[in-house]
PDB file of N, CA and C in Angstrom:
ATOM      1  N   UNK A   1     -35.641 -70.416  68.555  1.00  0.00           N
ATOM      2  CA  UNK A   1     -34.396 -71.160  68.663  1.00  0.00           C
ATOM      3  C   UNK A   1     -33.287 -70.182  69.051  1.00  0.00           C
ATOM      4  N   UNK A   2     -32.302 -70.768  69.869  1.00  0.00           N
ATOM      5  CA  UNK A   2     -31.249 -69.324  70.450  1.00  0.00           C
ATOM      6  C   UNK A   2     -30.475 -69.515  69.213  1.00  0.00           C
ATOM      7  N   UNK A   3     -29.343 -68.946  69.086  1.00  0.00           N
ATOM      8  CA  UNK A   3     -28.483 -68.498  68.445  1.00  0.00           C
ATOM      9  C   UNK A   3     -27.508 -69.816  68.385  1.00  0.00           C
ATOM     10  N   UNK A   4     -27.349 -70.291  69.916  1.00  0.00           N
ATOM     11  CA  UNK A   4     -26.206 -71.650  69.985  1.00  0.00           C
ATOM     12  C   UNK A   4     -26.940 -72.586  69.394  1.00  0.00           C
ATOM     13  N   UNK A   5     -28.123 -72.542  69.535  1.00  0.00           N
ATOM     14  CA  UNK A   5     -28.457 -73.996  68.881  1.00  0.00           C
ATOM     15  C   UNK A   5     -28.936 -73.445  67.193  1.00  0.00           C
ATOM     16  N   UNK A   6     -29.306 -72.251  66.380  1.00  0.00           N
ATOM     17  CA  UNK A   6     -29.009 -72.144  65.309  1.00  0.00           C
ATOM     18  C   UNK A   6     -27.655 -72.632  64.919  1.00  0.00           C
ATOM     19  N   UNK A   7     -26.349 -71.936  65.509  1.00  0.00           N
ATOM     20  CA  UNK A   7     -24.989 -72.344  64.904  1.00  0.00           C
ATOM     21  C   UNK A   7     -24.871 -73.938  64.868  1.00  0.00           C
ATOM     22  N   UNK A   8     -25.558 -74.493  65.665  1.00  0.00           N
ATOM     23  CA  UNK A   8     -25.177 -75.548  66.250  1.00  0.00           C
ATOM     24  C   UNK A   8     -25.740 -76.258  64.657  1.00  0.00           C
ATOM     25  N   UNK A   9     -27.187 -75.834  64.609  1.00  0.00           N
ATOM     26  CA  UNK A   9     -27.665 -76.889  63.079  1.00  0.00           C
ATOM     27  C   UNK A   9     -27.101 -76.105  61.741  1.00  0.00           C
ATOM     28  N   UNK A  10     -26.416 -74.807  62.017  1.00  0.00           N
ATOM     29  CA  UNK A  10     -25.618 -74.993  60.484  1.00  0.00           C
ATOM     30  C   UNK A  10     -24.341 -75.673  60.533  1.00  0.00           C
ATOM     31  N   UNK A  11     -23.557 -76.000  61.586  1.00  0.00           N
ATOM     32  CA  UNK A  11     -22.470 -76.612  61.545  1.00  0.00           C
ATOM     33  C   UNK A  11     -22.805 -78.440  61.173  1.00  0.00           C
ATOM     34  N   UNK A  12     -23.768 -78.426  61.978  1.00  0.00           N
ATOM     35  CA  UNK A  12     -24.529 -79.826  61.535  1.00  0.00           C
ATOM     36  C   UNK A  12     -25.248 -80.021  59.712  1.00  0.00           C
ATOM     37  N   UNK A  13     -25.692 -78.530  59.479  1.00  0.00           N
ATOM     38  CA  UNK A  13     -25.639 -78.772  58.184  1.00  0.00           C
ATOM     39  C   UNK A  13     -24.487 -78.829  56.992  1.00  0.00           C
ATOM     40  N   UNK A  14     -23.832 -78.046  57.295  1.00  0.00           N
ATOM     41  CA  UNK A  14     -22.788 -77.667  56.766  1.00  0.00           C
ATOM     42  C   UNK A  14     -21.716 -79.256  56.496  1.00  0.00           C
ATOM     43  N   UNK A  15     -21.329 -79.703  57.972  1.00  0.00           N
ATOM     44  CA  UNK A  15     -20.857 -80.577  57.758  1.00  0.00           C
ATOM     45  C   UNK A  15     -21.042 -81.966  57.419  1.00  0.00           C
ATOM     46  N   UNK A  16     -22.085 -82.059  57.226  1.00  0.00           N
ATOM     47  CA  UNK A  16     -22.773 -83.538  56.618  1.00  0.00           C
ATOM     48  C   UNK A  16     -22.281 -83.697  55.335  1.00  0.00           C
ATOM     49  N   UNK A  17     -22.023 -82.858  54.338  1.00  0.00           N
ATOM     50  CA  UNK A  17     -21.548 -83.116  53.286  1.00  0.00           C
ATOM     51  C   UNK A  17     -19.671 -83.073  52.847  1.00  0.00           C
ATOM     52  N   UNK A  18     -19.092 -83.213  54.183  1.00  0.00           N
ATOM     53  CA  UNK A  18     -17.702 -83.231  54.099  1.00  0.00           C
ATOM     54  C   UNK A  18     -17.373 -85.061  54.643  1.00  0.00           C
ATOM     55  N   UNK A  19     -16.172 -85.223  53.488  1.00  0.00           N
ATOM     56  CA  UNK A  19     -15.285 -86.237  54.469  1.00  0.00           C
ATOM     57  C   UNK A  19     -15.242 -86.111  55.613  1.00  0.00           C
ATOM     58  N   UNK A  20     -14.475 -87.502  56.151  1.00  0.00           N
ATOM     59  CA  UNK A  20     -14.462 -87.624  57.784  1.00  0.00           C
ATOM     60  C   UNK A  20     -13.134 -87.162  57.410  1.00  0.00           C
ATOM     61  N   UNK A  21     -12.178 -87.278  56.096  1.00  0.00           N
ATOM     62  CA  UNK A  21     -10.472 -86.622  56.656  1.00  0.00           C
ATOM     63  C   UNK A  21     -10.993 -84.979  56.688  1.00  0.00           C
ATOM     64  N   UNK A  22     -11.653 -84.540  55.561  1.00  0.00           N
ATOM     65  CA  UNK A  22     -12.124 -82.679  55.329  1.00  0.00           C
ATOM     66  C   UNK A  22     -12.051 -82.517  57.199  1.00  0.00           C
ATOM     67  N   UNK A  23     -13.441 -83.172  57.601  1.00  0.00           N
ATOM     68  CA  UNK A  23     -14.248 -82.678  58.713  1.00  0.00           C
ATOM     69  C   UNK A  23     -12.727 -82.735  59.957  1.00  0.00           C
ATOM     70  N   UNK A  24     -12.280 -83.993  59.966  1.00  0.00           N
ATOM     71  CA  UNK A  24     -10.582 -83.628  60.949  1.00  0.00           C
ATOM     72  C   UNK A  24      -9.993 -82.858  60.727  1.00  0.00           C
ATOM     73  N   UNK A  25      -9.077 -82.396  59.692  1.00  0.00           N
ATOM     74  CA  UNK A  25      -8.615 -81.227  58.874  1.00  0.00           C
ATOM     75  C   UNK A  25      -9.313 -80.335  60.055  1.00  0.00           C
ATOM     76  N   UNK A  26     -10.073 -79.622  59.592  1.00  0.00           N
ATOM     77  CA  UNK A  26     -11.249 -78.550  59.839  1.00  0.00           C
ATOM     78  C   UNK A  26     -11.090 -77.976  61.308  1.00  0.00           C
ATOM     79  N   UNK A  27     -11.483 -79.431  61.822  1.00  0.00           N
ATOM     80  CA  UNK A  27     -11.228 -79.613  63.662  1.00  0.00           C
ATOM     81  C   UNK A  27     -10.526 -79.393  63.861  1.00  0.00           C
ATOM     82  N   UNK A  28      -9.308 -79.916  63.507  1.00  0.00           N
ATOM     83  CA  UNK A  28      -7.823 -79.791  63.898  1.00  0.00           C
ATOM     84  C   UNK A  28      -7.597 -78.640  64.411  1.00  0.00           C
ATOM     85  N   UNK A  29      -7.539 -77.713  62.976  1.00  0.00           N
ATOM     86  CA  UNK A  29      -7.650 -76.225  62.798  1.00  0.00           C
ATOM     87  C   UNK A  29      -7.892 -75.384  63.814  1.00  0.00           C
ATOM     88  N   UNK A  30      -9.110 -75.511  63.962  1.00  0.00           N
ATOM     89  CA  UNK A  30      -9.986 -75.043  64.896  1.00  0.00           C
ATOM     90  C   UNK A  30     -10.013 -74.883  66.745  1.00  0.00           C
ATOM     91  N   UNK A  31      -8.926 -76.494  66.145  1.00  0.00           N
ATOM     92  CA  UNK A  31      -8.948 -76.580  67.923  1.00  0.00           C
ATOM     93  C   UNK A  31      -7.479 -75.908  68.575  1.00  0.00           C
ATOM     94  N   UNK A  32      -6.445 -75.941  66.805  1.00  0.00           N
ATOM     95  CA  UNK A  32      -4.988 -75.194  67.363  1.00  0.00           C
ATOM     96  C   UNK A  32      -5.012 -73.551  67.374  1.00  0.00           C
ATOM     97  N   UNK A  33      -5.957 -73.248  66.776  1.00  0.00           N
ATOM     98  CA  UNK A  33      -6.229 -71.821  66.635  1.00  0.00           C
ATOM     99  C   UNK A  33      -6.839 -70.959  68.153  1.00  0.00           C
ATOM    100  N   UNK A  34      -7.967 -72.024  69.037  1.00  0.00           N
ATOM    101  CA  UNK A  34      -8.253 -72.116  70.515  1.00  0.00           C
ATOM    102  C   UNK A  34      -6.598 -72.313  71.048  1.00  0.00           C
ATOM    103  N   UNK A  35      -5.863 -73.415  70.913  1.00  0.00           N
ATOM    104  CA  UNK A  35      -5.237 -73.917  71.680  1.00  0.00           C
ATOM    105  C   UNK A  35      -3.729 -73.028  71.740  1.00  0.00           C
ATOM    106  N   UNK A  36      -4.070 -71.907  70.584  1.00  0.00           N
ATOM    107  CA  UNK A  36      -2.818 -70.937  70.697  1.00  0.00           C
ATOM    108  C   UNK A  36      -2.926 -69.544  71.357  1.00  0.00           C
ATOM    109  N   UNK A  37      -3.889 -69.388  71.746  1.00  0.00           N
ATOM    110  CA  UNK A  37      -4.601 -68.615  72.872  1.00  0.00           C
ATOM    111  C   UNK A  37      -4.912 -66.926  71.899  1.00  0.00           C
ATOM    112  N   UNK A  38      -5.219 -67.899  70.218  1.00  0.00           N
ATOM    113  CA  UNK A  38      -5.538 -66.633  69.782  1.00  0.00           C
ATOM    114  C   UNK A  38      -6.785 -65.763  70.263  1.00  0.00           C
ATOM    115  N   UNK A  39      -7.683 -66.817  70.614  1.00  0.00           N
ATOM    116  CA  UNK A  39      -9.087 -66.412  71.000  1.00  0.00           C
ATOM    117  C   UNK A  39      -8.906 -65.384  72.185  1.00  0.00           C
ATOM    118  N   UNK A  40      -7.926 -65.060  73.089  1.00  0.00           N
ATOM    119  CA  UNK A  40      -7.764 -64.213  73.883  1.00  0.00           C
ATOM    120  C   UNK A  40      -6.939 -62.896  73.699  1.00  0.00           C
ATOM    121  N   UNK A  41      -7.363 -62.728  71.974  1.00  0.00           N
ATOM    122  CA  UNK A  41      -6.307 -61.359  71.380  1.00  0.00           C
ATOM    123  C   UNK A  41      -7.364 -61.020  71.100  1.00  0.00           C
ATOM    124  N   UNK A  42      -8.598 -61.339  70.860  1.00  0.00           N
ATOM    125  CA  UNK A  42      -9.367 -60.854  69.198  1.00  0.00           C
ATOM    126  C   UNK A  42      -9.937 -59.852  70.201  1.00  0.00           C
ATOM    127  N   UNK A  43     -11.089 -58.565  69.799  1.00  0.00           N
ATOM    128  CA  UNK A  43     -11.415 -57.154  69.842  1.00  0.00           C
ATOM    129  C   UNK A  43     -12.514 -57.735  70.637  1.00  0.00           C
ATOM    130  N   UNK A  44     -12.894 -57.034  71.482  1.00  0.00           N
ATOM    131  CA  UNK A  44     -14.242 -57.188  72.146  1.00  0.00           C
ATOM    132  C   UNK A  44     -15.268 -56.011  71.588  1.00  0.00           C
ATOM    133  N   UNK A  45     -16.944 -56.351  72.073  1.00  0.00           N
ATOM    134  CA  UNK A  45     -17.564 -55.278  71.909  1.00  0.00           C
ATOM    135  C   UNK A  45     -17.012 -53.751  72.857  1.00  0.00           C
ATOM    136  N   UNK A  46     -16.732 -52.956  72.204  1.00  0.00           N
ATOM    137  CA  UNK A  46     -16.346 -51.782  72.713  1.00  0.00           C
ATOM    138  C   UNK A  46     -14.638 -51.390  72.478  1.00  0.00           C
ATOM    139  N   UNK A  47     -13.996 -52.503  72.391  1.00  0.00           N
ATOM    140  CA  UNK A  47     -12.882 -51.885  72.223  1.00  0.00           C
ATOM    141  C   UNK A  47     -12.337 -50.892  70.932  1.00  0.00           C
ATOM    142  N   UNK A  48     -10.966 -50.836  70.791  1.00  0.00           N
ATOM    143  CA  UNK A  48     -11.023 -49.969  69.445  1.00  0.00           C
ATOM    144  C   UNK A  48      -9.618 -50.375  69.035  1.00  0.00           C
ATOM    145  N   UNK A  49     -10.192 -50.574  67.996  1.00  0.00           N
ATOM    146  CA  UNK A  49      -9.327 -51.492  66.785  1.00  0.00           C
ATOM    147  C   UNK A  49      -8.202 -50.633  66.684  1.00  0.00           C
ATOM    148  N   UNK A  50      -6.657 -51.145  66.243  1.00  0.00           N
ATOM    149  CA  UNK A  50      -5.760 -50.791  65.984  1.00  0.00           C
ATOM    150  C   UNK A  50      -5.742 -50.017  64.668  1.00  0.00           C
ATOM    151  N   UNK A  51      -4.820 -49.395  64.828  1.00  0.00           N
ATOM    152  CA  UNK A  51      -4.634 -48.082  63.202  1.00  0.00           C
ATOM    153  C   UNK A  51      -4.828 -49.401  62.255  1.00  0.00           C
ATOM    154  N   UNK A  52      -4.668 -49.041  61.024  1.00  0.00           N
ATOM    155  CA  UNK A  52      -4.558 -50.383  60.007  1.00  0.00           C
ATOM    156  C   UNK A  52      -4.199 -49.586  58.312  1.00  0.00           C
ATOM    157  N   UNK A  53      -3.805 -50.466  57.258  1.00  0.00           N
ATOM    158  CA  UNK A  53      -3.691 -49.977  55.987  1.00  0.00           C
ATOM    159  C   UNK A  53      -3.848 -51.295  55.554  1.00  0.00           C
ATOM    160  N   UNK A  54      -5.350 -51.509  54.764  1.00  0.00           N
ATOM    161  CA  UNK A  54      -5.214 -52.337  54.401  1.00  0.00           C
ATOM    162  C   UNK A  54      -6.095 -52.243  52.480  1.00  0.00           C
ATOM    163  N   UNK A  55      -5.771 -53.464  51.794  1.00  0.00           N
ATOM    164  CA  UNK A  55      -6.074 -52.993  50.185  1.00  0.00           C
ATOM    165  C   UNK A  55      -8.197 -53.296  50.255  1.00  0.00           C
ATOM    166  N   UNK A  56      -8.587 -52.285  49.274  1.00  0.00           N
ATOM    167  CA  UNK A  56     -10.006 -53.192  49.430  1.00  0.00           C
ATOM    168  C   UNK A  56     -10.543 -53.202  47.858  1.00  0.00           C
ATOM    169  N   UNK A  57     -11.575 -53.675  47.600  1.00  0.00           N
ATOM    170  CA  UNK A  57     -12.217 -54.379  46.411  1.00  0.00           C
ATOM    171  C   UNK A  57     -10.879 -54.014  45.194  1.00  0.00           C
ATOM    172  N   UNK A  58     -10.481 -53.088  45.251  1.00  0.00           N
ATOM    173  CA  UNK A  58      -9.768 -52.683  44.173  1.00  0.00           C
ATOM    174  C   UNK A  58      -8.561 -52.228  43.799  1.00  0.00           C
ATOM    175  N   UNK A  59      -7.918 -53.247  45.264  1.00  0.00           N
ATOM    176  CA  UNK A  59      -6.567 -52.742  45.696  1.00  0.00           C
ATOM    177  C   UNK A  59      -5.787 -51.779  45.850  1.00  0.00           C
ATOM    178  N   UNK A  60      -6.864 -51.175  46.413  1.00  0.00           N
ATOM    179  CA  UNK A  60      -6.023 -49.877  46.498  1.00  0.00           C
ATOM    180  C   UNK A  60      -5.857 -49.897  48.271  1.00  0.00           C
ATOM    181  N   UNK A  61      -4.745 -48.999  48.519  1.00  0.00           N
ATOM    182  CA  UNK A  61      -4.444 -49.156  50.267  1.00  0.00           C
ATOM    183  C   UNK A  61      -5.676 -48.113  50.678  1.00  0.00           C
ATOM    184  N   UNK A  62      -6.354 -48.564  51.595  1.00  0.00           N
ATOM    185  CA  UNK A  62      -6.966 -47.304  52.654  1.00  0.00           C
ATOM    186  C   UNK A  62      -6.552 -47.584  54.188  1.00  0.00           C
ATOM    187  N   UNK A  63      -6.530 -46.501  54.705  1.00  0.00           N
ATOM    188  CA  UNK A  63      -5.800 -45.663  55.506  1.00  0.00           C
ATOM    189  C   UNK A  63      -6.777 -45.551  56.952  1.00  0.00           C
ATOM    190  N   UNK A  64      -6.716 -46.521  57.781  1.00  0.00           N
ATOM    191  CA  UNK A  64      -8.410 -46.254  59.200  1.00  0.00           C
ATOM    192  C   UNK A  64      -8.237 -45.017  59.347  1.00  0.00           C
ATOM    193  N   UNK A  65      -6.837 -44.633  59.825  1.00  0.00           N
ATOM    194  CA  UNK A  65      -6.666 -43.082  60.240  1.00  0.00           C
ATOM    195  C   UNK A  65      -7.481 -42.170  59.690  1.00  0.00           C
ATOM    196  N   UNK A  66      -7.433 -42.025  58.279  1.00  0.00           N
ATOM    197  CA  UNK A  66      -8.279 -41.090  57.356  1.00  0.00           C
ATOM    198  C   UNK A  66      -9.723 -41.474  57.239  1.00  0.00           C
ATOM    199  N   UNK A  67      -9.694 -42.643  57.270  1.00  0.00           N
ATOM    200  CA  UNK A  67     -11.664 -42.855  57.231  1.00  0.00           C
ATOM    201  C   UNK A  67     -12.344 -42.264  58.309  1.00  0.00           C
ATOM    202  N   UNK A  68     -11.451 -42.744  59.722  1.00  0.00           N
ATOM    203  CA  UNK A  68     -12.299 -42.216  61.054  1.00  0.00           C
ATOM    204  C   UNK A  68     -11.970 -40.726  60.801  1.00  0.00           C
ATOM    205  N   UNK A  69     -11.056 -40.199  60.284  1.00  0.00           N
ATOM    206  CA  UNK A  69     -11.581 -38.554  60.587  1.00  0.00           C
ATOM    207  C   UNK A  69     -12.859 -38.048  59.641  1.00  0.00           C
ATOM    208  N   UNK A  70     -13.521 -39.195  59.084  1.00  0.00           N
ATOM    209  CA  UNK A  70     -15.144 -38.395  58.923  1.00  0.00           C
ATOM    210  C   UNK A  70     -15.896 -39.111  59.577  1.00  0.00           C
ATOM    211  N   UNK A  71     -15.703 -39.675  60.646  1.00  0.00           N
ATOM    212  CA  UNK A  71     -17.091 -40.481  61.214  1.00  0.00           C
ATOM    213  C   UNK A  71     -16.726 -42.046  61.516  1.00  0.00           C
ATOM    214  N   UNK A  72     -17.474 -42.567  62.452  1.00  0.00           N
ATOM    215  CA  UNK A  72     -17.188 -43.765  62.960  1.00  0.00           C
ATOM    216  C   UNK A  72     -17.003 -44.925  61.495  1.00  0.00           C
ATOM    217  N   UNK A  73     -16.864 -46.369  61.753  1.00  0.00           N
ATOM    218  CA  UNK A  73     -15.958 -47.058  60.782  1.00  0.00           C
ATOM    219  C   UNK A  73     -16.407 -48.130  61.100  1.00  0.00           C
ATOM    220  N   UNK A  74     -16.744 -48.846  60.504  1.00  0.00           N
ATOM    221  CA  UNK A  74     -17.507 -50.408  60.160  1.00  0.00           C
ATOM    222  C   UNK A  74     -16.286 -50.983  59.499  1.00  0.00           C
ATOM    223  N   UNK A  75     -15.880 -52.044  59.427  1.00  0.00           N
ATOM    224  CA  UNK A  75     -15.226 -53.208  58.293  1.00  0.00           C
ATOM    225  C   UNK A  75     -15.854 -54.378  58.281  1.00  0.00           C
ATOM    226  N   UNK A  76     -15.609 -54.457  56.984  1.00  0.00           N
ATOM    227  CA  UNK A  76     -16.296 -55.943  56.784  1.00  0.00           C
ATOM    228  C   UNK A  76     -15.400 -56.539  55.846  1.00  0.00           C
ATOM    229  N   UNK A  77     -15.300 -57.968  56.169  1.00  0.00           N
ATOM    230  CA  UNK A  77     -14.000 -58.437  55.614  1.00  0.00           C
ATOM    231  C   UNK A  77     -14.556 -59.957  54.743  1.00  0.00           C
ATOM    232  N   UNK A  78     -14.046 -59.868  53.656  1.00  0.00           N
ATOM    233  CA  UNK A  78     -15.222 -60.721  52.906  1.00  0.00           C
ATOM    234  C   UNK A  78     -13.580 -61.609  51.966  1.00  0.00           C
ATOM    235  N   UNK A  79     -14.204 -62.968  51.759  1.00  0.00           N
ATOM    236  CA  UNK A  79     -13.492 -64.323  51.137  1.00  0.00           C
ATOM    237  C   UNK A  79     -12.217 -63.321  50.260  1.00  0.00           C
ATOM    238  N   UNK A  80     -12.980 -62.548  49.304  1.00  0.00           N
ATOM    239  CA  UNK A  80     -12.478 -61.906  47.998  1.00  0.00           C
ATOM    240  C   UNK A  80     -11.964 -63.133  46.578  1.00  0.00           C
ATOM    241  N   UNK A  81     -11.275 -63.382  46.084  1.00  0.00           N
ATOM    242  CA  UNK A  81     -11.314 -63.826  44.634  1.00  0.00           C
ATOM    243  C   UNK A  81     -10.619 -65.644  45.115  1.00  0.00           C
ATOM    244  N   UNK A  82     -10.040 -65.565  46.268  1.00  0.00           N
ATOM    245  CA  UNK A  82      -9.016 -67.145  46.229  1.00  0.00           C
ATOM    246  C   UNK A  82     -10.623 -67.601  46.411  1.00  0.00           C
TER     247      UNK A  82
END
């Protein structure tokens, strides 16, 4: 199965168990977030992410500047506590 049609049956799974107002909501969202031409800011493969300071598991600030001076830099950006 490719990848589009995996996403395709978790969105189909996913959304079977929402309202029809949730599931509009959702869309809405989705379609003003396309329709504000954010999708033509976000990072491509290869580019390189802007400096940043941001808090992590334990609020504390870290610093990209200082991480990349030991070695390349992964983020992963996860729900957290809301």
């Amino acid at each position: 199965m490719s990848l589009k049609a995996e996403l395709k049956a978790l969105q189909t799974r996913l959304e079977a168990n929402r309202s029809p107002e949730a599931l509009a909501i959702m869309h809405r969202a989705v379609r003003d977030l396309r329709d504000s031409g954010a999708t033509g800011r976000v990072l491509r493969v290869g580019d390189s992410a802007p400096d940043f300071v941001l808090p992590n598991a334990e609020e504390q600030p870290i610093d990209s500047r200082v991480l990349r001076e030991r070695g390349p830099l992964v983020v992963t950006f996860y729900r957290g506590r809301w």
